[in-house]
C-alpha atoms as a PDB file:
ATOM      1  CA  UNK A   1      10.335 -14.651  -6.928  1.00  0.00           C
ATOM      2  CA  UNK A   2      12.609 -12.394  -4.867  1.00  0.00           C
ATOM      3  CA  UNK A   3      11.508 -13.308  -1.335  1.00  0.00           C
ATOM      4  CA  UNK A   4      13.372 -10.620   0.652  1.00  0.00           C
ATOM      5  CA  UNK A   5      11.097  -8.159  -1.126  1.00  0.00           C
ATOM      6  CA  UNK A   6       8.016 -10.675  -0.205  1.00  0.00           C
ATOM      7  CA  UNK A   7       9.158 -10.789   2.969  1.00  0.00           C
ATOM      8  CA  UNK A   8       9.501  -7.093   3.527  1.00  0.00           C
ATOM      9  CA  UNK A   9       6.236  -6.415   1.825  1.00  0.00           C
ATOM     10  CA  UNK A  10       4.110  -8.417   4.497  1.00  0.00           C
ATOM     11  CA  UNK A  11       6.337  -8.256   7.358  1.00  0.00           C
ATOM     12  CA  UNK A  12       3.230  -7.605  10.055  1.00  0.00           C
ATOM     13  CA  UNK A  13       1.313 -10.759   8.916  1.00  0.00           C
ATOM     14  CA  UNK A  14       1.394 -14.021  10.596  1.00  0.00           C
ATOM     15  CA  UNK A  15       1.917 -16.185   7.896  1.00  0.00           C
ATOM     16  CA  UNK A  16      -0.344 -19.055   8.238  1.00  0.00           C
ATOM     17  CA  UNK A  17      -2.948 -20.469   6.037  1.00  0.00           C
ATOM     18  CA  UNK A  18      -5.440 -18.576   4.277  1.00  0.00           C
ATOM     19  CA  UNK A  19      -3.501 -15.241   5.248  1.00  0.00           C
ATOM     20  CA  UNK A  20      -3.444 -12.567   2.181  1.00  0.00           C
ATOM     21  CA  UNK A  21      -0.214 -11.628   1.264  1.00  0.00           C
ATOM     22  CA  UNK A  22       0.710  -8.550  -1.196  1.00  0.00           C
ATOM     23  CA  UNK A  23       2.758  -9.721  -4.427  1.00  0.00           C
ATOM     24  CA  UNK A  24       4.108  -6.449  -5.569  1.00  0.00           C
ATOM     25  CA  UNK A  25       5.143  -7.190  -8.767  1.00  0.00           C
ATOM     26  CA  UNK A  26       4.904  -3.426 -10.268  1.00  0.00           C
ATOM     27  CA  UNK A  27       6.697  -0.479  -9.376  1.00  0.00           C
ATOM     28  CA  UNK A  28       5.613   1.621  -6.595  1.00  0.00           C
ATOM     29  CA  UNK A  29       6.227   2.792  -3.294  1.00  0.00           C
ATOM     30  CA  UNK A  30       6.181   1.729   0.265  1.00  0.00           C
ATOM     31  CA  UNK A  31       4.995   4.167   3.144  1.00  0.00           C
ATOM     32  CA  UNK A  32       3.841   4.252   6.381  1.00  0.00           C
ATOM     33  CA  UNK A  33       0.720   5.899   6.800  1.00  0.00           C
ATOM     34  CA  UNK A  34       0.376   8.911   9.188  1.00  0.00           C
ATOM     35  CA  UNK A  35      -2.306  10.186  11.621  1.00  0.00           C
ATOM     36  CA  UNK A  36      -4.970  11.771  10.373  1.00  0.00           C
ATOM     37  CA  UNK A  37      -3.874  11.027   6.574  1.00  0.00           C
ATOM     38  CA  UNK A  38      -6.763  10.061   4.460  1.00  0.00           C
ATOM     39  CA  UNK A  39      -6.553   7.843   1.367  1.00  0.00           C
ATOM     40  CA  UNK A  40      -6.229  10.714  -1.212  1.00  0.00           C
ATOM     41  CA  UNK A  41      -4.058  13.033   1.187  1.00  0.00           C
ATOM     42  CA  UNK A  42      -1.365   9.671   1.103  1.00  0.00           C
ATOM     43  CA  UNK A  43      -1.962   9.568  -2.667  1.00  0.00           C
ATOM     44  CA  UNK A  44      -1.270  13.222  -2.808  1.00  0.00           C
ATOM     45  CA  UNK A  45       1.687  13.037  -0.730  1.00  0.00           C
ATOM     46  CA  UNK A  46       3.194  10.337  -2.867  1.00  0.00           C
ATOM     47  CA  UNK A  47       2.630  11.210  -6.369  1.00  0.00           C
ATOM     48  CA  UNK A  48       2.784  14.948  -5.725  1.00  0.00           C
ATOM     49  CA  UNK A  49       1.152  17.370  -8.420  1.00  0.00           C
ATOM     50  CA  UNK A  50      -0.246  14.459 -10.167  1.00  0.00           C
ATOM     51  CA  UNK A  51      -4.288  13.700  -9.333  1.00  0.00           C
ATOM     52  CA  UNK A  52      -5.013  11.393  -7.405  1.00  0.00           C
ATOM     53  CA  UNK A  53      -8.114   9.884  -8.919  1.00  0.00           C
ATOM     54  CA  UNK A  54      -5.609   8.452 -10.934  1.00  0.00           C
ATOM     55  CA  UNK A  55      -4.134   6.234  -8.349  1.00  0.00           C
ATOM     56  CA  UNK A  56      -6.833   4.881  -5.721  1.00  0.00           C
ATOM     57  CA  UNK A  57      -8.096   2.398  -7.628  1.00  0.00           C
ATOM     58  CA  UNK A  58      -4.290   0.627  -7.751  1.00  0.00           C
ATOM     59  CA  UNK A  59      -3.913   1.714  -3.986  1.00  0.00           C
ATOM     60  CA  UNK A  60      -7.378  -0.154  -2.877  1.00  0.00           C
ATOM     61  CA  UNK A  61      -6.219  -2.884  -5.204  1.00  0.00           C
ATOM     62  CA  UNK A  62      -2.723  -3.532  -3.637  1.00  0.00           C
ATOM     63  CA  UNK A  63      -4.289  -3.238  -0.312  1.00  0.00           C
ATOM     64  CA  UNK A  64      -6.591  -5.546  -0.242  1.00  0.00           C
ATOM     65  CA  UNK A  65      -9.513  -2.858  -0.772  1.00  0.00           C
ATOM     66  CA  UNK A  66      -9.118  -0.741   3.036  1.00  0.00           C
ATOM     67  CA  UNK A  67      -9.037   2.931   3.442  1.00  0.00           C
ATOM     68  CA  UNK A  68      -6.084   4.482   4.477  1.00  0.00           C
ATOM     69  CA  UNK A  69      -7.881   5.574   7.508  1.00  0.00           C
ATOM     70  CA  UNK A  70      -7.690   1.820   8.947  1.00  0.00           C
ATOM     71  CA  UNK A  71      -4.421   1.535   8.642  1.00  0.00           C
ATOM     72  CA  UNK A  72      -2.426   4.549  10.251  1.00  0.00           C
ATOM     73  CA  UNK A  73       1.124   3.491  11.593  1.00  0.00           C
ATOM     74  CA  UNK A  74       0.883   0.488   9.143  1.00  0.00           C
ATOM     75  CA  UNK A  75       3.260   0.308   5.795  1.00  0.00           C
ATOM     76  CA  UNK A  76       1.163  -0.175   2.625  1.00  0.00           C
ATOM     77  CA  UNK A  77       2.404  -0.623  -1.121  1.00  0.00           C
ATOM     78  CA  UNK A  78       1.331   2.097  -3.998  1.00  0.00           C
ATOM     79  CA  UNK A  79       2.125   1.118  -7.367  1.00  0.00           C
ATOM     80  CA  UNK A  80       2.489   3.230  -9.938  1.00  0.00           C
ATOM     81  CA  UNK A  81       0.519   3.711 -13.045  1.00  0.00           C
END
């Protein structure tokens, strides 16, 4: 596996045992999520025109399952469909 791209996938984890680590073996995105920026308004902001019911079941997936809400100033993965 390409470990730079591991690497820069969980860079703000602490790497010890039982830590969950993102594997992003699809195509996507990586962006830091705003103030105030909801789940579907990051969706919408990254796949604009398309609907975003279409991709928040692959964002909760790839991030382990947590709002966008919860993680404002953090960098999260979006795959694409």
């Amino acid at each position: 596996y390409k470990v730079p791209l591991l690497l820069k996938e969980n860079s703000d984890i602490e790497w010890k045992s039982g830590e969950s680590v993102v594997i992003p073996n699809k195509k996507g995105k990586t962006t830091v999520i705003q103030e105030g920026e909801t789940t579907n308004s990051l969706l919408a902001r990254m796949f604009s025109g398309q609907p975003t019911y279409l991709y928040v079941q692959l964002y909760l997936k790839w991030n382990a399952g947590i709002i966008a809400e919860e993680l404002v100033g953090r960098e999260v993965f979006v795959p694409e469909r």
